[in-house]
N, C-alpha and C. Protein backbone atom coordinates (compact mmCIF):
# COMPACT_ATOMS: atom_id res chain seq x y z
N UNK A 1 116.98 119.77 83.33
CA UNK A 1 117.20 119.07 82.08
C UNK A 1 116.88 117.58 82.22
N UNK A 2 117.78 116.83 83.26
CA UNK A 2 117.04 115.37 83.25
C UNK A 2 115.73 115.70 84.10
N UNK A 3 115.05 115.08 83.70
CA UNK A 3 113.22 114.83 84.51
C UNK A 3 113.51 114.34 85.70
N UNK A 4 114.42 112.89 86.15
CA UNK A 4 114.73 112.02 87.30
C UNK A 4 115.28 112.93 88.11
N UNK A 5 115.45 114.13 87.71
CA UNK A 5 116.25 115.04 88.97
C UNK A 5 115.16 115.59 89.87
N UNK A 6 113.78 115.25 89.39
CA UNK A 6 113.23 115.83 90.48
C UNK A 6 113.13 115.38 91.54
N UNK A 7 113.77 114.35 91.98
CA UNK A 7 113.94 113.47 93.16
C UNK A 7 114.94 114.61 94.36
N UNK A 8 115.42 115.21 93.49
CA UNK A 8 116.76 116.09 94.15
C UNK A 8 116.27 117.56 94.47
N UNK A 9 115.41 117.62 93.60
CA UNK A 9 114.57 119.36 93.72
C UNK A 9 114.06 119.65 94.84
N UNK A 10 113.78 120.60 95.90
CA UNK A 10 113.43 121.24 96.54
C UNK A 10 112.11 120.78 97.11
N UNK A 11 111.61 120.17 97.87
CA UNK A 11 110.48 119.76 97.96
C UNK A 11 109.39 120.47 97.30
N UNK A 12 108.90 122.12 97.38
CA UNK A 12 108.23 122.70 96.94
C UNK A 12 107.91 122.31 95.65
N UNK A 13 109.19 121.69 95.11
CA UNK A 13 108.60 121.99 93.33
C UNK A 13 108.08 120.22 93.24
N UNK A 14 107.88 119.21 94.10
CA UNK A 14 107.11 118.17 93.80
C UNK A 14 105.40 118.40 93.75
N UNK A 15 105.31 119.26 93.94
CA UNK A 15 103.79 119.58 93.88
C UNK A 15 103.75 120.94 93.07
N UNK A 16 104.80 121.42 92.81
CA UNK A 16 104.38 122.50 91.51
C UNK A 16 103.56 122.04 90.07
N UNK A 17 102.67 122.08 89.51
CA UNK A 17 102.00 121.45 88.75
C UNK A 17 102.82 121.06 87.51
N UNK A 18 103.39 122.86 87.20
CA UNK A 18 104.75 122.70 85.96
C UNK A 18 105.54 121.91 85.70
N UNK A 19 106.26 122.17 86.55
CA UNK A 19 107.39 121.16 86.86
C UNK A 19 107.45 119.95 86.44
N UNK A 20 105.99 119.02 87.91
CA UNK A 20 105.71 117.59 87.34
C UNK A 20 105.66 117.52 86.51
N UNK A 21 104.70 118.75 85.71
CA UNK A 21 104.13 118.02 84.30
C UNK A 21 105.02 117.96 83.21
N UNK A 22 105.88 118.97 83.03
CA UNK A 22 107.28 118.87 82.60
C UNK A 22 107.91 117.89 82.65
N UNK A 23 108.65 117.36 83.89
CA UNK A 23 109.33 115.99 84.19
C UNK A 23 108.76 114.50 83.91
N UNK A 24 107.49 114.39 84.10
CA UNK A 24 107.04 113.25 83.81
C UNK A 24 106.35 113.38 82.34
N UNK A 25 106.49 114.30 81.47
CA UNK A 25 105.97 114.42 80.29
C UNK A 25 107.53 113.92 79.39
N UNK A 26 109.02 114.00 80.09
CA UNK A 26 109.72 113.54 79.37
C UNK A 26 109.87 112.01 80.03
N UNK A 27 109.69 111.78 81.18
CA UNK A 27 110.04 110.50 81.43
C UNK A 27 108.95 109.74 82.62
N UNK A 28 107.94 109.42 82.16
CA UNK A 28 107.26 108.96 83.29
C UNK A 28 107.35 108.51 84.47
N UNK A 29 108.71 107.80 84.78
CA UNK A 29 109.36 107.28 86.29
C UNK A 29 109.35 108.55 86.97
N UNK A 30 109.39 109.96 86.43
CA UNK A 30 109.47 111.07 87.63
C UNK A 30 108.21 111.44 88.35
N UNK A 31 107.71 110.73 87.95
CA UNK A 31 106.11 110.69 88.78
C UNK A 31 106.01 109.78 89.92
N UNK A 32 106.89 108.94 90.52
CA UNK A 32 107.33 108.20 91.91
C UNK A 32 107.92 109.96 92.68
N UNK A 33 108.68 111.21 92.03
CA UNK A 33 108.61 111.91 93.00
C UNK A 33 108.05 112.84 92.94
N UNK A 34 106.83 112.82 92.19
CA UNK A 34 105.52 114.07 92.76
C UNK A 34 104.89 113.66 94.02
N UNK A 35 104.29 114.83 93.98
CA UNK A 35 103.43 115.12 95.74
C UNK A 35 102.18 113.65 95.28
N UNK A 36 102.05 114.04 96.82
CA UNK A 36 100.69 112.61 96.26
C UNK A 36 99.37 113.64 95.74
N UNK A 37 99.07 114.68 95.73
CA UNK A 37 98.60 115.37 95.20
C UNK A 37 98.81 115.66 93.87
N UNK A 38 99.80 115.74 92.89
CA UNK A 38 100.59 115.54 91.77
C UNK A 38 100.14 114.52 91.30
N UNK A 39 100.12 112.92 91.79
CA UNK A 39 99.88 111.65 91.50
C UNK A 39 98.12 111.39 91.53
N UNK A 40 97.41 112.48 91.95
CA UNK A 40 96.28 112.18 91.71
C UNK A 40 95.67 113.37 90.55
N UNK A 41 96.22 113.86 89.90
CA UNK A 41 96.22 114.64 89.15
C UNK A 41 96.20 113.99 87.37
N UNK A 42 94.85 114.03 87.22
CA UNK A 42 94.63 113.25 85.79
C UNK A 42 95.66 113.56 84.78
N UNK A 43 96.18 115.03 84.35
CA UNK A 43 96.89 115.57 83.76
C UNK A 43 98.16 114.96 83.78
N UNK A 44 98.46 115.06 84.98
CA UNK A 44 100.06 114.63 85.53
C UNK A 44 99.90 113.07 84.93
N UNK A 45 99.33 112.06 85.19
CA UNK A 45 98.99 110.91 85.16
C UNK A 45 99.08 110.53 84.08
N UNK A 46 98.57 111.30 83.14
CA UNK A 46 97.92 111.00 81.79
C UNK A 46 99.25 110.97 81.10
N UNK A 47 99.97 112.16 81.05
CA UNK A 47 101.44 112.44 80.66
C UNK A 47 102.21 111.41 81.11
N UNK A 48 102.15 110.95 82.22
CA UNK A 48 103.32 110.18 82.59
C UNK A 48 103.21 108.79 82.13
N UNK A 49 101.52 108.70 81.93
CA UNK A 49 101.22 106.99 80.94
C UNK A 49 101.75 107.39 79.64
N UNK A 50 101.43 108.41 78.88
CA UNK A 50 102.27 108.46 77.96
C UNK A 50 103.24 108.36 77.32
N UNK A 51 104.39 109.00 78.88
CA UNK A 51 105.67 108.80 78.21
C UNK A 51 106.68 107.46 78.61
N UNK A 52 105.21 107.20 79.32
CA UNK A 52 105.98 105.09 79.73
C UNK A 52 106.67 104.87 78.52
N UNK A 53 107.72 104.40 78.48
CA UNK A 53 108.02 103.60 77.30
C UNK A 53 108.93 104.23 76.49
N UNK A 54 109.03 105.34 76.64
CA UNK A 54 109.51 106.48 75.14
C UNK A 54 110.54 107.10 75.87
N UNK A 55 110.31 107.18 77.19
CA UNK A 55 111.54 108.62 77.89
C UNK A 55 112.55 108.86 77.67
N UNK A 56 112.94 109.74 77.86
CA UNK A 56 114.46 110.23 77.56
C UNK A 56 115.53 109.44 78.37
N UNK A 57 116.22 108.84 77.51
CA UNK A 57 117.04 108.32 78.76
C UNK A 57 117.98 109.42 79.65
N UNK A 58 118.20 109.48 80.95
CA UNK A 58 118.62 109.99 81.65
C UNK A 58 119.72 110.64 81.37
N UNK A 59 120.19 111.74 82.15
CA UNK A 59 121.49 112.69 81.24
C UNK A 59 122.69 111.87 82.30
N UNK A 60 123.77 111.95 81.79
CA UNK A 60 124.84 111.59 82.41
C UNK A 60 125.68 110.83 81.68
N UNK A 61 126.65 109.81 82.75
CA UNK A 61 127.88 109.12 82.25
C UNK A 61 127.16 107.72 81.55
N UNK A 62 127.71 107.01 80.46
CA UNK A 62 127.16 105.79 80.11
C UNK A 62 127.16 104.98 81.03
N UNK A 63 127.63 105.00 82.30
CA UNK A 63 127.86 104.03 83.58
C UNK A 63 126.17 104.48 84.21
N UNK A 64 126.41 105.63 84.54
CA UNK A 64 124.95 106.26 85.07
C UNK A 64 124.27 106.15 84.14
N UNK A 65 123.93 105.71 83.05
CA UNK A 65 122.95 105.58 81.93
C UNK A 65 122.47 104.47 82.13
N UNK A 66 123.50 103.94 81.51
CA UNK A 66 123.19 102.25 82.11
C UNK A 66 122.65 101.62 83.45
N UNK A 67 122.41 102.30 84.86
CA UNK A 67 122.57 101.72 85.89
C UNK A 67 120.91 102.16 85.82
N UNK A 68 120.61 103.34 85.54
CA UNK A 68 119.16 103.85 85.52
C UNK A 68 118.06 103.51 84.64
N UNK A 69 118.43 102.92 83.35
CA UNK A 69 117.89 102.03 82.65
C UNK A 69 117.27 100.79 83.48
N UNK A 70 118.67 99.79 83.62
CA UNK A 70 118.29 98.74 84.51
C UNK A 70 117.24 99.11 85.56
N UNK A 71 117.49 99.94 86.47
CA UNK A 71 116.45 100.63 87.59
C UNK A 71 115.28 100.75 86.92
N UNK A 72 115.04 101.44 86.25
CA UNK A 72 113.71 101.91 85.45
C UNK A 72 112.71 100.48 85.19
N UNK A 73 113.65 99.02 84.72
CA UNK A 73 113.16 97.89 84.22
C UNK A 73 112.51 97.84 85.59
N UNK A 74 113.53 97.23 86.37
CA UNK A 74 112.80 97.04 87.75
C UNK A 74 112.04 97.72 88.37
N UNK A 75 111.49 99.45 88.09
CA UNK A 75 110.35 99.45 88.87
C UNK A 75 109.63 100.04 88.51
N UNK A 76 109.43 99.42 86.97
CA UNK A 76 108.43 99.64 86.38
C UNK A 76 107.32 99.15 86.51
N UNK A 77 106.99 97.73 87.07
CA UNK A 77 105.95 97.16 87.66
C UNK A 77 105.03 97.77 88.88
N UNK A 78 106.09 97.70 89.66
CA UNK A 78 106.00 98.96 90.86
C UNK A 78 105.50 100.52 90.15
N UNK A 79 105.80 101.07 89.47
CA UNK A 79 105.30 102.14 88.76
C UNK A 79 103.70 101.85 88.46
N UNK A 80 103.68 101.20 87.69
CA UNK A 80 102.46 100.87 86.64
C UNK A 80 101.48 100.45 88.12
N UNK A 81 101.62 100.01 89.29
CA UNK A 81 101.00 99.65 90.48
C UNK A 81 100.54 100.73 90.94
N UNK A 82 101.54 101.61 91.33
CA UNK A 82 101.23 102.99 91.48
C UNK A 82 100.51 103.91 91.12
N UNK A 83 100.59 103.85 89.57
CA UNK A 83 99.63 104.87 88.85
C UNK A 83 98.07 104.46 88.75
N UNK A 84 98.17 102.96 88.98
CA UNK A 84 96.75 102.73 88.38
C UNK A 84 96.35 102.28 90.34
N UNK A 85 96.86 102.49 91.19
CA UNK A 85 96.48 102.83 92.35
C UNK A 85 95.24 103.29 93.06
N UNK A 86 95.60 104.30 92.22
CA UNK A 86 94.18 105.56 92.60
C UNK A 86 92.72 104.92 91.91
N UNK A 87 92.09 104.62 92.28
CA UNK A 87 90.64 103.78 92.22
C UNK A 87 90.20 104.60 90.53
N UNK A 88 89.92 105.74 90.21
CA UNK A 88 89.61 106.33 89.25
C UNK A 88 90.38 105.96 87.98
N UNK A 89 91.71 105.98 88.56
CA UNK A 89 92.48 105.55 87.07
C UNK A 89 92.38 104.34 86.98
N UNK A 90 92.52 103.61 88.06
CA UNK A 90 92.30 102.11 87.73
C UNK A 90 91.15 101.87 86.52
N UNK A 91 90.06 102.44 86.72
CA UNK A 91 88.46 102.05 86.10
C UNK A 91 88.87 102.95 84.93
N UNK A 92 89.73 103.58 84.39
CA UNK A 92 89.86 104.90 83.66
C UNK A 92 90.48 104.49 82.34
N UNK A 93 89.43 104.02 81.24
CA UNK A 93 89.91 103.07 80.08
C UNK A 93 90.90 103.86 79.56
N UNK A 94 91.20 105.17 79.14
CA UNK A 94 92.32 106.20 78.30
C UNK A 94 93.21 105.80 78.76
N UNK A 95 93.43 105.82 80.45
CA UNK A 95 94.66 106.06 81.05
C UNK A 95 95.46 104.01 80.91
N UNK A 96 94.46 103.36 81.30
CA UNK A 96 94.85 101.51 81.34
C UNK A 96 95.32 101.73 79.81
N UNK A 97 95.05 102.15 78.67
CA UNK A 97 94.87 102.14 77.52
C UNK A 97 96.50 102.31 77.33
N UNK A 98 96.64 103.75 77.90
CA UNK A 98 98.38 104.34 77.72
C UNK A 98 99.52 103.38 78.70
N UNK A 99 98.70 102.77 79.75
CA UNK A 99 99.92 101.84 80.60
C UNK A 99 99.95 100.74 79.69
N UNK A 100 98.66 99.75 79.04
CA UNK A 100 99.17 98.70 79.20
C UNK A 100 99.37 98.53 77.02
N UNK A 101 99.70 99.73 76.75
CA UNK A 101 100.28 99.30 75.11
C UNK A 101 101.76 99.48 75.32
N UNK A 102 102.16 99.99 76.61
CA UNK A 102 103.82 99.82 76.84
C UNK A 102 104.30 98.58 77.86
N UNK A 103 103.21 98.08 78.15
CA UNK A 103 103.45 97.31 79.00
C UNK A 103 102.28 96.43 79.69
N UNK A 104 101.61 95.09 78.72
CA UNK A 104 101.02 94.39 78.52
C UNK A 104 100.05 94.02 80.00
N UNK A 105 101.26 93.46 81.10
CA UNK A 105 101.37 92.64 82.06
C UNK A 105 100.65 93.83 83.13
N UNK A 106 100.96 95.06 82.91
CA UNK A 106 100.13 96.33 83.87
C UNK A 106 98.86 96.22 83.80
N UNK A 107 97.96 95.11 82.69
CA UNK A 107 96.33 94.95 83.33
C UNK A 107 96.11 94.39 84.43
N UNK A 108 97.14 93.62 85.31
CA UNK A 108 96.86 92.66 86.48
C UNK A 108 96.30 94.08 87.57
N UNK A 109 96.84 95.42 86.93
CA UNK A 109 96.62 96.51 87.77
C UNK A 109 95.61 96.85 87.63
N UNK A 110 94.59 96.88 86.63
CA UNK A 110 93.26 97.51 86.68
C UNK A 110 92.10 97.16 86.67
N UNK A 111 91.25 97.85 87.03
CA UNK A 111 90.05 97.09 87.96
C UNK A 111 89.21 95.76 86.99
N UNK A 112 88.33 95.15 88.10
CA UNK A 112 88.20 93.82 87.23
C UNK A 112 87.06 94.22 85.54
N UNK A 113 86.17 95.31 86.01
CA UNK A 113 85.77 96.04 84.47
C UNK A 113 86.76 96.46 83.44
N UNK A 114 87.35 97.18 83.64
CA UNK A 114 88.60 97.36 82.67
C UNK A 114 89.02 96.04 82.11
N UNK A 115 89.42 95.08 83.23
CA UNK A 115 89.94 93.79 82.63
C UNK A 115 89.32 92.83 81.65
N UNK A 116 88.13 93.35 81.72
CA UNK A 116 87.13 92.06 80.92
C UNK A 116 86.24 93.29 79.43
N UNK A 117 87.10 94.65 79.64
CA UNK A 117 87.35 94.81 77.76
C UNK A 117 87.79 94.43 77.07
N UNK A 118 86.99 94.21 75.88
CA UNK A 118 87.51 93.36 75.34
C UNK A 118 88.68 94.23 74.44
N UNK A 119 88.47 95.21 73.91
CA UNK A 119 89.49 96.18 73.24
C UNK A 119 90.41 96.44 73.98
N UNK A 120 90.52 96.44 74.99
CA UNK A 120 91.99 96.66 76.35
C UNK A 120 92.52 95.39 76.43
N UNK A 121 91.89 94.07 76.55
CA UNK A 121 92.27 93.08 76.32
C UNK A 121 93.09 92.69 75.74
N UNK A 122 92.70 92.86 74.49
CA UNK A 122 93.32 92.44 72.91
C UNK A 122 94.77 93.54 72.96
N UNK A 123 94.47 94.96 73.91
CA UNK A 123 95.78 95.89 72.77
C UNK A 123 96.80 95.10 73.92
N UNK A 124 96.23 94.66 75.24
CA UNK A 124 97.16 93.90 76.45
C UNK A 124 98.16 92.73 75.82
N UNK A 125 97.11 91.77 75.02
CA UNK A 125 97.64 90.35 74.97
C UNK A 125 98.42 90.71 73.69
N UNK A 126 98.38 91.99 72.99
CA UNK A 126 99.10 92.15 71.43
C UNK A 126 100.54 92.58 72.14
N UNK A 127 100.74 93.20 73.32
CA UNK A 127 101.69 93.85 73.81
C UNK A 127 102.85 92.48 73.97
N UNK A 128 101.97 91.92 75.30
CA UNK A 128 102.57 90.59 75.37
C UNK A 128 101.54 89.94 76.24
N UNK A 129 101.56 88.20 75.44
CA UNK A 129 100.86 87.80 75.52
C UNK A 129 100.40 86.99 76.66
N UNK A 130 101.60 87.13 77.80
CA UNK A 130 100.75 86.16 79.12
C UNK A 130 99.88 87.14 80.01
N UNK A 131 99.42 88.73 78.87
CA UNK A 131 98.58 89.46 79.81
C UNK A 131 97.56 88.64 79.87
N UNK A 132 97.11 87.82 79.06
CA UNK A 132 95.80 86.99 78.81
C UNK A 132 95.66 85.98 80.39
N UNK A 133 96.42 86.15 81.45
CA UNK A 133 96.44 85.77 82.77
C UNK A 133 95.56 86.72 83.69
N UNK A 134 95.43 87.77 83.12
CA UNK A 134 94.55 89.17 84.11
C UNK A 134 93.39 89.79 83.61
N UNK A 135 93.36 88.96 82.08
CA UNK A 135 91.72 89.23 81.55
C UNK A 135 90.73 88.61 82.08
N UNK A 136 89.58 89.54 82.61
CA UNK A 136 88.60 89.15 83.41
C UNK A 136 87.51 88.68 82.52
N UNK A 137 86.32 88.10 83.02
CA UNK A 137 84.94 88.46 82.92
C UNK A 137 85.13 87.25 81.52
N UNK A 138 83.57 87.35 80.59
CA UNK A 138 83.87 86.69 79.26
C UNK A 138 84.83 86.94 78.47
N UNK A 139 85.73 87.71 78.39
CA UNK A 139 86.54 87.90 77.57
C UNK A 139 87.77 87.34 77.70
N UNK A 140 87.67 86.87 78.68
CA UNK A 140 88.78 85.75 79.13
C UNK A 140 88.97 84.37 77.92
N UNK A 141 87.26 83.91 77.28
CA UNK A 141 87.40 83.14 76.95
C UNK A 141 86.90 83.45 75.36
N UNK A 142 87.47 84.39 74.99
CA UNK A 142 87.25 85.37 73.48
C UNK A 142 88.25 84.69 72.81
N UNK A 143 87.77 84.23 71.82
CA UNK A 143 88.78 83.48 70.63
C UNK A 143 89.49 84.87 70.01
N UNK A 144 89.75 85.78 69.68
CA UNK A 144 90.34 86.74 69.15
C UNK A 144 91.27 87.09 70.20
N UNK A 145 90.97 87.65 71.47
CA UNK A 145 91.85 87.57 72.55
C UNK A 145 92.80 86.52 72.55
N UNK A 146 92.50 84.96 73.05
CA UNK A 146 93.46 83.69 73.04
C UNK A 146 94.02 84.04 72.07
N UNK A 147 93.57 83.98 70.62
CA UNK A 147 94.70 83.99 69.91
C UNK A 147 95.45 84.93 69.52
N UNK A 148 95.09 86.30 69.75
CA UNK A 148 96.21 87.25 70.35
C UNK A 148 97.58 87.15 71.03
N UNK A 149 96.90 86.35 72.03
CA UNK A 149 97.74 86.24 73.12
C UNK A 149 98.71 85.22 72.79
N UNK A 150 98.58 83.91 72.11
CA UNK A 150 99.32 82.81 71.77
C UNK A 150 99.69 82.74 70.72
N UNK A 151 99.95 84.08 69.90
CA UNK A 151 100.17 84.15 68.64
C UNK A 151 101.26 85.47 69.20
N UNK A 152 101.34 86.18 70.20
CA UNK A 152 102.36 87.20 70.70
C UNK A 152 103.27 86.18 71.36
N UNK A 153 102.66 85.40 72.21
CA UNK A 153 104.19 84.65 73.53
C UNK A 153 103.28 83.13 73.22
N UNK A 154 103.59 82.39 72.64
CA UNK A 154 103.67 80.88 73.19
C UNK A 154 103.01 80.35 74.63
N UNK A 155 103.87 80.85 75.42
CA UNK A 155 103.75 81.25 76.94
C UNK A 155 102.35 81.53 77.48
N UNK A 156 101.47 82.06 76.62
CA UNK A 156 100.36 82.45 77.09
C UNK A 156 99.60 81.13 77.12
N UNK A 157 100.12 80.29 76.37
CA UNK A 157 99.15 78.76 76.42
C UNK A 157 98.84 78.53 77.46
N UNK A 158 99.60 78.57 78.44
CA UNK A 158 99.29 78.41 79.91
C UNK A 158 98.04 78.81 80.54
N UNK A 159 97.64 79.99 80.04
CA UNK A 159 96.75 80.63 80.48
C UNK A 159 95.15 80.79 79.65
N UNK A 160 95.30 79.85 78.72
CA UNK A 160 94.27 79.40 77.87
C UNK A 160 93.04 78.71 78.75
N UNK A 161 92.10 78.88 78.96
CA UNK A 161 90.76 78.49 79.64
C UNK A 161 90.57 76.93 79.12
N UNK A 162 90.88 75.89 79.80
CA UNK A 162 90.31 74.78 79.46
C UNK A 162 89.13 74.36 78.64
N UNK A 163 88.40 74.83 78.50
CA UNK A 163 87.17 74.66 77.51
C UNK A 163 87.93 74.95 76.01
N UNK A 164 88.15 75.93 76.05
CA UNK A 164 88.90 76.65 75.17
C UNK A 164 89.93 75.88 74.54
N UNK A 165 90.54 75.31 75.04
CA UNK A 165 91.63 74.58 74.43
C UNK A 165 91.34 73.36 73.00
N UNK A 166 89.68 73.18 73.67
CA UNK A 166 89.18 72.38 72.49
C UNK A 166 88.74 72.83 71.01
N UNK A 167 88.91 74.06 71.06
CA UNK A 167 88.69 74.85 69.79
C UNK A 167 89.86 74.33 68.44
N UNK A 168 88.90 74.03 67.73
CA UNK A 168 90.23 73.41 66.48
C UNK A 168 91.23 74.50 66.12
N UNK A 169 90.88 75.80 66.33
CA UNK A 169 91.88 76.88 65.50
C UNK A 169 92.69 76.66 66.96
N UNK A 170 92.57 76.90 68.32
CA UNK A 170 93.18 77.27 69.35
C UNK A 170 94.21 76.06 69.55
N UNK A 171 93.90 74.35 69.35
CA UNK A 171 94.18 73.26 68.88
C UNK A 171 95.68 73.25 67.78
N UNK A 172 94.91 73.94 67.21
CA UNK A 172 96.19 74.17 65.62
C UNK A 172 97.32 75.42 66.50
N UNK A 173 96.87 76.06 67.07
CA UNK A 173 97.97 76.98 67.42
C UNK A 173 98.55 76.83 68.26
N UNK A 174 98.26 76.09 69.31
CA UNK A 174 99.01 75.80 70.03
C UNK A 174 99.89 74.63 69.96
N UNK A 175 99.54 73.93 68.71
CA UNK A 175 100.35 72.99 68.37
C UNK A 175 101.75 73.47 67.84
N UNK A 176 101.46 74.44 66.54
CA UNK A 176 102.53 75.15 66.53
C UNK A 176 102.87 75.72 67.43
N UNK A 177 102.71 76.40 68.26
CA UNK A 177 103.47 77.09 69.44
C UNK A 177 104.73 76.08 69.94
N UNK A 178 103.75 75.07 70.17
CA UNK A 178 104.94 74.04 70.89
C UNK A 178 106.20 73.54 69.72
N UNK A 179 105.54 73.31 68.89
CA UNK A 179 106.81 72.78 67.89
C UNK A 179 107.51 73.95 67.28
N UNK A 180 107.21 75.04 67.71
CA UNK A 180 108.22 76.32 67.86
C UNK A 180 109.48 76.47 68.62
N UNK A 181 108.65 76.41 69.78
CA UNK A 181 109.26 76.11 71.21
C UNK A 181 110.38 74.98 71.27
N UNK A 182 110.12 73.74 70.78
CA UNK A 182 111.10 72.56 70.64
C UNK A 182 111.99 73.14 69.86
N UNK A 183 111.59 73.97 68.74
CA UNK A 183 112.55 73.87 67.38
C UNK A 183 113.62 74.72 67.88
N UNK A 184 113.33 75.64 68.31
CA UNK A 184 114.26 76.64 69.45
C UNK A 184 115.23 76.50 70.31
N UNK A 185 114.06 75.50 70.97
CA UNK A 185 115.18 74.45 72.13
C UNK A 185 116.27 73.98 71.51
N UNK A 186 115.97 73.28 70.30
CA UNK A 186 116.71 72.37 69.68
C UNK A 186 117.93 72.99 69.07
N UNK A 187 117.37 74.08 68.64
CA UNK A 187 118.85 75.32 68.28
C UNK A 187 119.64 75.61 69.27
N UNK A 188 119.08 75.52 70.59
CA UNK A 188 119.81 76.52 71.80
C UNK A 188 120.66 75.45 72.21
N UNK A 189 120.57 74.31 71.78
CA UNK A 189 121.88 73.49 72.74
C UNK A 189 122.17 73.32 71.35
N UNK A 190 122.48 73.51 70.08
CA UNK A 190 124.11 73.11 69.04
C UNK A 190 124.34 74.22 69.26
């Protein structure tokens, strides 16, 4: 019933195809305990980018709910490292496609072609916007991208290409960004 139990299952069934595909089709973290054979398995893979983001939360006490949540935050980076690991998925636009609309910052994981789509780009920096730090190639310096990205997090200004910064629209937005940012500040200490 919980998916995370396959950590506890029988070794045999980490490489049963079912199973995985079962477990990581409700919660993608159960794909840290398939076989590494399992983990190179497009199917398995594909499911488990899928259900990044959506899973069931874990069965148990609200103490154990809560503690596996938190867990899940933390290694989810580590996850998303993992999956896009395997050289194929890395380059594998469907699969980058399903990691990084749950999780922006997972393009730093895929290869430097992937990174410099510009449509992977954009769904990256819409997710959140300091992915615009791991966009490769020209698209790094794509006015639709930047302002994707600094129109999702502020934060991404940082990562705005110097040339770029001289653009009057990129100019105007980041102006507001900042007098966002102050106005915020300015709330957070009354």
């Amino acid at each position: 019933r919980d998916p995370m139990s396959l950590r506890y299952a029988a070794s045999r069934c980490f490489d049963d195809r079912d199973i995985v595909l079962a477990a990581v089709s409700r919660q993608g973290l159960a794909l840290q305990y398939a076989s590494a054979r399992m983990r190179h398995n497009r199917d398995i893979v594909e499911a488990a980018a899928r259900s990044m983001g959506r899973g069931a939360p874990p069965e148990g006490s609200g103490i154990f709910r809560s503690m596996m949540v938190s867990e899940e935050a933390e290694d989810m980076d580590q996850l998303w490292a993992a999956l896009l690991s395997v050289p194929r998925f890395r380059s594998d636009r469907e699969i980058v496609r399903g990691v990084v609309q749950h999780d922006g910052l997972a393009l730093r994981h895929a290869s430097h072609e992937v990174r410099a789509d510009n449509w992977l780009a954009q769904l990256a920096c819409a997710q959140n916007g300091c992915a615009l730090e791991f966009v490769a190639g020209n698209t790094r310096v794509d006015l639709d991208v930047i302002l994707t990205a600094v129109r999702q997090n502020s934060e991404a200004a940082a990562f705005v290409p110097s040339p770029m910064r001289e653009s009057d629209e990129i100019k105007a937005l980041l102006e507001a960004a900042a007098a966002r940012d102050a106005e915020s500040d300015g709330d957070s200490r009354e």
